[in-house]
Protein backbone atom coordinates (compact mmCIF):
# COMPACT_ATOMS: atom_id res chain seq x y z
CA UNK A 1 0.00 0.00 0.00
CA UNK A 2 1.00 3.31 -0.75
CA UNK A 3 1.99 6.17 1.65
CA UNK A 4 2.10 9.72 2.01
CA UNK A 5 5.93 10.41 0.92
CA UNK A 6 7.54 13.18 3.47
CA UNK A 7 9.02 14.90 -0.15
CA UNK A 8 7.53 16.64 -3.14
CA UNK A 9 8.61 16.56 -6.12
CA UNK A 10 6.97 17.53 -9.56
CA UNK A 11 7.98 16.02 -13.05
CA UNK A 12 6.49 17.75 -16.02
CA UNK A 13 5.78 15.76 -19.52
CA UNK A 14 5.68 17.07 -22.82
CA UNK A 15 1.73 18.60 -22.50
CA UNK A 16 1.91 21.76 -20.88
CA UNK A 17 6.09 22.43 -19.73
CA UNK A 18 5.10 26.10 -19.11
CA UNK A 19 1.81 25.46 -17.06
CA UNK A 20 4.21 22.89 -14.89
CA UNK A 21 7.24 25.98 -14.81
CA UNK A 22 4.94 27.96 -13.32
CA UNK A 23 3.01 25.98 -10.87
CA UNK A 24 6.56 24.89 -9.37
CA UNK A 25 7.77 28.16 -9.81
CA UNK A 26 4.49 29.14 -7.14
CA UNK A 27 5.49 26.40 -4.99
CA UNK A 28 9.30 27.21 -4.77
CA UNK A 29 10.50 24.32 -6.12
CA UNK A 30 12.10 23.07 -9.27
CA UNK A 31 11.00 20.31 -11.58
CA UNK A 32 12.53 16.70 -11.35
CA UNK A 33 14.65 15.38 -13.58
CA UNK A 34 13.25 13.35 -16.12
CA UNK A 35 13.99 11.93 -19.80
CA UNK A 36 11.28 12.30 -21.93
CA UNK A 37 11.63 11.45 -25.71
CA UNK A 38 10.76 8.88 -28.60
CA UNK A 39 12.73 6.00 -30.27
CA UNK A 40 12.98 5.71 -33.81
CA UNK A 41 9.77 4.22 -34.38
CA UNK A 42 7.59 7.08 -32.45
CA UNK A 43 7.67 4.87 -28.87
CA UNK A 44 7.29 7.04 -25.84
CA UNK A 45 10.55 6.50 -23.66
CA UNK A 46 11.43 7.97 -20.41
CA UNK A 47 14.16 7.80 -18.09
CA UNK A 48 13.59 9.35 -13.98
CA UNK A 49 17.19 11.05 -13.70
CA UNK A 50 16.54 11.65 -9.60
CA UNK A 51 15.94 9.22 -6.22
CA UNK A 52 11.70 9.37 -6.03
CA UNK A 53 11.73 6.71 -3.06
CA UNK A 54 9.42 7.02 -0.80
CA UNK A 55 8.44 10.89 -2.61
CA UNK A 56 5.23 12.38 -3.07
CA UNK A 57 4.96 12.52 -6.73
CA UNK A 58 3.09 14.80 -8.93
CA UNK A 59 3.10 14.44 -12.44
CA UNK A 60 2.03 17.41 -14.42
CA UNK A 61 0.71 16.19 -18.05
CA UNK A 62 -2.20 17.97 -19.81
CA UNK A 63 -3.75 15.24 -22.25
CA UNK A 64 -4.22 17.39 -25.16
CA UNK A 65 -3.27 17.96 -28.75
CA UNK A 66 -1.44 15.28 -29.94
CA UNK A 67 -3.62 13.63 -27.16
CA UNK A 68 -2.68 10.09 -28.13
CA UNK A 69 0.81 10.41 -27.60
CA UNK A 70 0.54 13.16 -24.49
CA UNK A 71 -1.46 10.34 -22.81
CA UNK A 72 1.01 7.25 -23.17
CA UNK A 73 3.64 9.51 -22.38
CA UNK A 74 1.55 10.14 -18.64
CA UNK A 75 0.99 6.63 -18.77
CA UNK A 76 4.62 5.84 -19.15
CA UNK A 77 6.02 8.50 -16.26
CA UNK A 78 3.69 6.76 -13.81
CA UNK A 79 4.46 3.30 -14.97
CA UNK A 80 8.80 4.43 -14.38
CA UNK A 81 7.89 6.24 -11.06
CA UNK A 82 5.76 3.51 -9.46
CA UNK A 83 8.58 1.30 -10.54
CA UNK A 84 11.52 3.40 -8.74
CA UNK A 85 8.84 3.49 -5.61
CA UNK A 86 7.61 6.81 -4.92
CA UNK A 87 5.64 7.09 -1.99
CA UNK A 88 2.34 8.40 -3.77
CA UNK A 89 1.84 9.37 -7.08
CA UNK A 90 -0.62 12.25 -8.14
CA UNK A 91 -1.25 12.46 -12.16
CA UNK A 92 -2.35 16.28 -12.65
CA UNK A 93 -4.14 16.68 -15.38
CA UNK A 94 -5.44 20.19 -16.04
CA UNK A 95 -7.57 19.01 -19.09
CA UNK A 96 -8.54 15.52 -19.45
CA UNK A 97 -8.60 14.20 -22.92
CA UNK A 98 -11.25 12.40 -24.38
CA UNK A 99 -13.59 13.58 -21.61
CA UNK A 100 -16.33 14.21 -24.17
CA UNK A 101 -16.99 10.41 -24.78
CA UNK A 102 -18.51 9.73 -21.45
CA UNK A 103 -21.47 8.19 -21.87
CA UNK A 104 -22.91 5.81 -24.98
CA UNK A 105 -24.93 8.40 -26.96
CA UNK A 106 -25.67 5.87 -29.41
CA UNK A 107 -25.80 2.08 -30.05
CA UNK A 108 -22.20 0.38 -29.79
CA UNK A 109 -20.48 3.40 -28.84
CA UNK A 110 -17.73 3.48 -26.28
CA UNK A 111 -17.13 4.78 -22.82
CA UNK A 112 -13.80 6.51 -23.63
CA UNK A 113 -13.49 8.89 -20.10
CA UNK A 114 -13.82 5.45 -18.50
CA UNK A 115 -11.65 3.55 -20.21
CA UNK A 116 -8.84 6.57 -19.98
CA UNK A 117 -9.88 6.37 -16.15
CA UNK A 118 -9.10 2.72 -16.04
CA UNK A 119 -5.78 2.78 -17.82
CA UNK A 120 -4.55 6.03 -15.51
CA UNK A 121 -5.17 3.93 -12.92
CA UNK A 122 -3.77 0.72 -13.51
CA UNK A 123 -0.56 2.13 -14.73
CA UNK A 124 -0.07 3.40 -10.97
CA UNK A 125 -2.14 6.72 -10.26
CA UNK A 126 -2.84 6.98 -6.57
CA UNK A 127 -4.67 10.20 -7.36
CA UNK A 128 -5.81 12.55 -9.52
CA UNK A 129 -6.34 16.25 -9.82
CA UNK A 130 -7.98 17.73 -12.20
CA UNK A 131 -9.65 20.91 -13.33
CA UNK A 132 -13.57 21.37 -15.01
CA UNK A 133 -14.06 17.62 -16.47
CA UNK A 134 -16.48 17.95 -19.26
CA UNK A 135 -18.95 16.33 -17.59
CA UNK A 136 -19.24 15.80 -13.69
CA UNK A 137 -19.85 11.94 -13.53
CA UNK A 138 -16.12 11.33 -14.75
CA UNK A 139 -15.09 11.64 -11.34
CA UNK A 140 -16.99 8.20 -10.38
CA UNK A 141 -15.10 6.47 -13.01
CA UNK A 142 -11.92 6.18 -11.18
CA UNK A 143 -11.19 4.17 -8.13
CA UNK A 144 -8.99 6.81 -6.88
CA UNK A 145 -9.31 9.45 -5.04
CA UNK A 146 -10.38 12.84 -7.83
CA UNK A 147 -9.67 16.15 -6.20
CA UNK A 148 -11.72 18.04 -9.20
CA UNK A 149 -10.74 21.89 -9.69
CA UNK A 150 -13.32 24.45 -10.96
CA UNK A 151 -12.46 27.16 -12.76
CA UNK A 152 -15.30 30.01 -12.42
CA UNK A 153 -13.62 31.53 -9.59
CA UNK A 154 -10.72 32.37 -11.13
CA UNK A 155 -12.16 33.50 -14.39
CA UNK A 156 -15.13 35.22 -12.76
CA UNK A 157 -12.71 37.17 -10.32
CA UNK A 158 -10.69 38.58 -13.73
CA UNK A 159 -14.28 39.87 -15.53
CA UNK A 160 -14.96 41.88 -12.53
CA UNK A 161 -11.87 43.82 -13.33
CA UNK A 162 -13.18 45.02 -16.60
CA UNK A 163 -14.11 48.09 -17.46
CA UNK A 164 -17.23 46.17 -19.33
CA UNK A 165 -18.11 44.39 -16.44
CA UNK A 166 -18.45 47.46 -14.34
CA UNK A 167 -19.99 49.64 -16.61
CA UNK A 168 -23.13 47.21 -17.61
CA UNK A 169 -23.76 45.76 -13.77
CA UNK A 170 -24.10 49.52 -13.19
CA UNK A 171 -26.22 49.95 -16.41
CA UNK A 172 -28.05 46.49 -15.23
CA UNK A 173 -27.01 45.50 -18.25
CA UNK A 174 -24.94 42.06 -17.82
CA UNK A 175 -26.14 38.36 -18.43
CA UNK A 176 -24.89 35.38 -18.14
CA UNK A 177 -25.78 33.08 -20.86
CA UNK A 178 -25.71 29.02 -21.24
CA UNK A 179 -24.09 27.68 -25.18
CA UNK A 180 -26.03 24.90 -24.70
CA UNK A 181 -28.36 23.03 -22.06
CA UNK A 182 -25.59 20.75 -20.99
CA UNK A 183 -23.62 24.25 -20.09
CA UNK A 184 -26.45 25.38 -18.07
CA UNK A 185 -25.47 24.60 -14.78
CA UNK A 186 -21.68 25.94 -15.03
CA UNK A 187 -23.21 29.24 -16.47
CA UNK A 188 -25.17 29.41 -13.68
CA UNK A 189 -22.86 29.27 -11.31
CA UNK A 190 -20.72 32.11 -13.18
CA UNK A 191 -24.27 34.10 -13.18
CA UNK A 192 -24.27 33.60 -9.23
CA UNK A 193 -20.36 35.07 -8.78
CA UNK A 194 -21.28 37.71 -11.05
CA UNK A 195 -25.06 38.55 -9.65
CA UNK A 196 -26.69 37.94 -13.35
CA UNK A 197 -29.56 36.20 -14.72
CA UNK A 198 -29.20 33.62 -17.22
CA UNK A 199 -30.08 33.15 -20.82
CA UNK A 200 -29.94 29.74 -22.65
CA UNK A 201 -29.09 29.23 -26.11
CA UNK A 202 -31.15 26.20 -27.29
CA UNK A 203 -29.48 24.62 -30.18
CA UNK A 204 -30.00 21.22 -32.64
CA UNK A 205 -26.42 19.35 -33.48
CA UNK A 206 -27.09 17.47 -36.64
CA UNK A 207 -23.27 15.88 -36.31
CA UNK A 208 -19.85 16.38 -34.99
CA UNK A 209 -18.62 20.36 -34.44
CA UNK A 210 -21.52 21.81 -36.59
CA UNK A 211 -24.39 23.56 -34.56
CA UNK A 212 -27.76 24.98 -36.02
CA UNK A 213 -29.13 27.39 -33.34
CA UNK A 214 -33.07 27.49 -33.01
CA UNK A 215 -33.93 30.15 -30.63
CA UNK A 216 -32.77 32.07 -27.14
CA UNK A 217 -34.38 31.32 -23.76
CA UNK A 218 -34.75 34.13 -22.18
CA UNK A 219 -34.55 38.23 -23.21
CA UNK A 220 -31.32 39.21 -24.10
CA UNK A 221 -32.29 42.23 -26.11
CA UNK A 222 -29.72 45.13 -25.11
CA UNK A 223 -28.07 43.15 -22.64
CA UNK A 224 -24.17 42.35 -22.69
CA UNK A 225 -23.75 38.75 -23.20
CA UNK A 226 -21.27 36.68 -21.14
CA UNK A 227 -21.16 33.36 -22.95
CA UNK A 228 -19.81 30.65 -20.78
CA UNK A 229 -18.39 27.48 -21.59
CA UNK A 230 -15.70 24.63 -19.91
CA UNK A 231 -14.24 24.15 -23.56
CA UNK A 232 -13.81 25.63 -27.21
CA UNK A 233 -12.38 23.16 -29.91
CA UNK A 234 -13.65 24.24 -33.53
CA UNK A 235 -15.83 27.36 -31.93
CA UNK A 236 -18.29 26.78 -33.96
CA UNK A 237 -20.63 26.15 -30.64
CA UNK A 238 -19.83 29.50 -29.39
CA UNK A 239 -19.39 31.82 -32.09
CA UNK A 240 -22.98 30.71 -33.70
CA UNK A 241 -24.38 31.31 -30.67
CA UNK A 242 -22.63 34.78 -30.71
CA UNK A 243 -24.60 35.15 -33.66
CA UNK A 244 -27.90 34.40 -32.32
CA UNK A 245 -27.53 36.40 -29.89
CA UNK A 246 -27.10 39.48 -31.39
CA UNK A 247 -28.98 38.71 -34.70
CA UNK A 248 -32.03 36.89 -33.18
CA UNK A 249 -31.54 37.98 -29.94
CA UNK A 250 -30.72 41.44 -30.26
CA UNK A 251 -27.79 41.71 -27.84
CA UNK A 252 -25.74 44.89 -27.60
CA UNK A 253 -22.43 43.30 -26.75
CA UNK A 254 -20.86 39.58 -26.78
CA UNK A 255 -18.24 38.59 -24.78
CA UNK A 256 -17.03 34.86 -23.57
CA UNK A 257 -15.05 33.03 -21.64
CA UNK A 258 -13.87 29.16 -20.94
CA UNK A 259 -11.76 26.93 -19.17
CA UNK A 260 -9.90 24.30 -21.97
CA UNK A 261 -8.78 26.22 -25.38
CA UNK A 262 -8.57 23.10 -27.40
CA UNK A 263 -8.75 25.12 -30.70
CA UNK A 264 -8.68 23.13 -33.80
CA UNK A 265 -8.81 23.69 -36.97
CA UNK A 266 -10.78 26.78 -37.92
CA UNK A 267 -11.04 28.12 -34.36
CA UNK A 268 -9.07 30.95 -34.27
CA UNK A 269 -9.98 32.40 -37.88
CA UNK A 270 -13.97 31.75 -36.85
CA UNK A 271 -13.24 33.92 -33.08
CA UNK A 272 -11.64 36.37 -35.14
CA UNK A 273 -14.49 37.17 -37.33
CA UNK A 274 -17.21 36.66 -34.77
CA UNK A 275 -19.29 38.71 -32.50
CA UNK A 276 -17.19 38.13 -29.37
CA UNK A 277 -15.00 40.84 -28.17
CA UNK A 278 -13.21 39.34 -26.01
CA UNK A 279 -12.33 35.61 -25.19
CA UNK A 280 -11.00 34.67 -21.51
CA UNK A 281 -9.60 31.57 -21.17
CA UNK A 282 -7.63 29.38 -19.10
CA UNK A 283 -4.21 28.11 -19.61
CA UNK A 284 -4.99 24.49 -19.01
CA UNK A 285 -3.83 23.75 -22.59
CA UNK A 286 -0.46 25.02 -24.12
CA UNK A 287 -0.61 26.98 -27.50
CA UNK A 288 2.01 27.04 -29.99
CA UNK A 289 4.81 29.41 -30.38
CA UNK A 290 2.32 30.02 -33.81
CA UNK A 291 -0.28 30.88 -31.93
CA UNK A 292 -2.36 34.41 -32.36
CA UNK A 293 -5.56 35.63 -31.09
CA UNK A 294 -6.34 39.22 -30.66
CA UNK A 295 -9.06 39.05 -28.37
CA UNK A 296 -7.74 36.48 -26.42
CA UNK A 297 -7.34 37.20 -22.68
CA UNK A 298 -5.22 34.76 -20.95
CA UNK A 299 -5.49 33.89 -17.10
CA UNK A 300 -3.02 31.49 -15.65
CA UNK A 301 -4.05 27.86 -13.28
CA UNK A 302 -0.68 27.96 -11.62
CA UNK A 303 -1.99 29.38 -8.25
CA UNK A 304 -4.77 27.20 -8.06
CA UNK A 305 -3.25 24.11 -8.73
CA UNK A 306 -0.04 25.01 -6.69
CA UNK A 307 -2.10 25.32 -3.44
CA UNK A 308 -4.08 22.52 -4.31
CA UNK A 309 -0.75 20.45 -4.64
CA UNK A 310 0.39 21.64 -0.94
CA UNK A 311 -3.21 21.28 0.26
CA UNK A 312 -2.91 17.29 -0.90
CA UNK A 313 0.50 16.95 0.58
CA UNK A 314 -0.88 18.44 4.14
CA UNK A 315 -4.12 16.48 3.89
CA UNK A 316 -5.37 19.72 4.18
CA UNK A 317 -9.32 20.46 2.39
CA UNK A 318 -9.22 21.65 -1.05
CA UNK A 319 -12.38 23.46 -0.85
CA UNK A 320 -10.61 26.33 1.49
CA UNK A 321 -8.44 27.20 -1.68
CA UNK A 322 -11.67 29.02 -3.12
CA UNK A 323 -12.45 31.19 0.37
């Protein structure tokens, strides 16, 4: 059986370097040493370069784009540090790939979140922290302990900095609104932090990334939007609903914000040339040196997770992070 180790130590993969810089840079410490790299052939191989006996071991690896080969390379870490003994080993996973198969939404379709549960946690997880899983049941499919992050504090508390925020709460102006029904509750929550009502746009998905909006739920006519979502891939979801807003619903401003920027493909080009004016996002999920977006306005995780971290090492509760 596993112990609490009377050490910390963080080891960063190839997902998010940056994110795991920063979160040991908030904790004072410096990363481990570790070998990360391919053979020939495109296998995963990694090589611990430090003692991790008896440590407590976190293991900072966002599962995103190329998700496939960020996940085996988790996989891997956890297999070579259970194998050199740490004393506990933590996988932290800001955004959990392949969270939006959770459930069989059709005949013969596959439980992915589970199976990615499953796999964490044979290959040695003792734990895992996380941060706004797609959908809330994902924590049940591990038999390990999930110490599950949210993110609306954090992006709430940078919105009431604006200059927009401020001016529409005093014009009565602001509302919160839901993408979808399946966003409802999470945009509620924002609409509590922020003291708004909520607006709902109800929308048909004939397949994969394409959305056909049908109408609003609620009056949003000269109000200032606040779109709120946990993730934007293609952003077709959000910037369609930017759309109706303003076209059908008659909104004065749009603006949104979201936890996991997975944007693929035409994302960026279709934020551009939306309605939104300006994007705030979480850096759960590393960009590319490439990467542009004008309206983007980036918040950083470190904090949280770095007190979060020291609260699991002290078996202290998480939930005081948020007071």
């Amino acid at each position: 059986m596993n112990v609490h180790g009377n050490q910390i130590k963080l080891f960063a993969g190839s997902g998010c370097p940056k994110l795991a810089k920063e979160i040991a840079d908030c904790l004072g410490l410096k990363l481990g040493e570790i070998e990360v790299g391919k053979f020939s052939d495109g296998e995963c191989a990694v090589h611990v370069s430090e003692t991790v006996r008896g440590s407590d071991v976190y293991v900072i690896q966002s599962t995103s784009y190329p998700v496939n080969d960020n996940l085996m390379e988790l996989l891997v870490m956890i297999d070579a540090l259970k194998r050199a003994s740490a004393g506990r080993i933590t996988a932290v996973i800001p955004y959990f790939g392949y969270a939006r198969q959770d459930r069989k939404a059709r005949p013969r379709d596959p439980i992915t979140a589970k199976l990615v549960a499953d796999i964490i946690t044979v290959a040695g997880a003792d734990r895992l922290l996380t941060m706004d899983l797609h959908a809330n049941q994902i924590q049940g499919f591990f038999n390990i302990p999930v110490d599950h992050l949210i993110g609306i504090p954090i992006l709430g508390n940078a919105i009431k900095k604006q200059d927009f925020f401020k001016r529409a709460m005093a014009d009565d102006e602001l509302i919160t609104v839901s993408p979808d029904v399946g966003s409802v509750a999470r945009a509620r929550r924002m609409g509590e932090k922020l003291g708004t009502p909520l607006a709902i746009v109800d929308k048909r998905r004939p397949k994969a990334n394409v959305m056909e909006v049908m109408n609003i739920v609620g009056d949003v006519r000269g109000k200032v939007c606040l779109i709120v979502d946990d993730m934007i891939d293609t952003a077709g979801t959000i910037t369609e609903g930017a759309k109706a807003l303003v076209e059908v619903g008659g909104a004065k401003e749009v603006y949104a914000c979201c936890t996991h920027g997975v944007l693929s493909g035409p994302a960026c080009e279709r934020l551009e040339n939306s309605y939104i004016k300006k994007l705030f996002m979480l850096n759960t999920i590393e960009q590319p040196e490439s990467f542009e977006l004008s309206k983007l306005v980036p918040l950083s995780v470190a904090p949280i997770f770095a007190r979060s971290i020291e609260s699991i090492f002290s078996d202290s509760p998480i939930s005081t992070i948020y007071d």
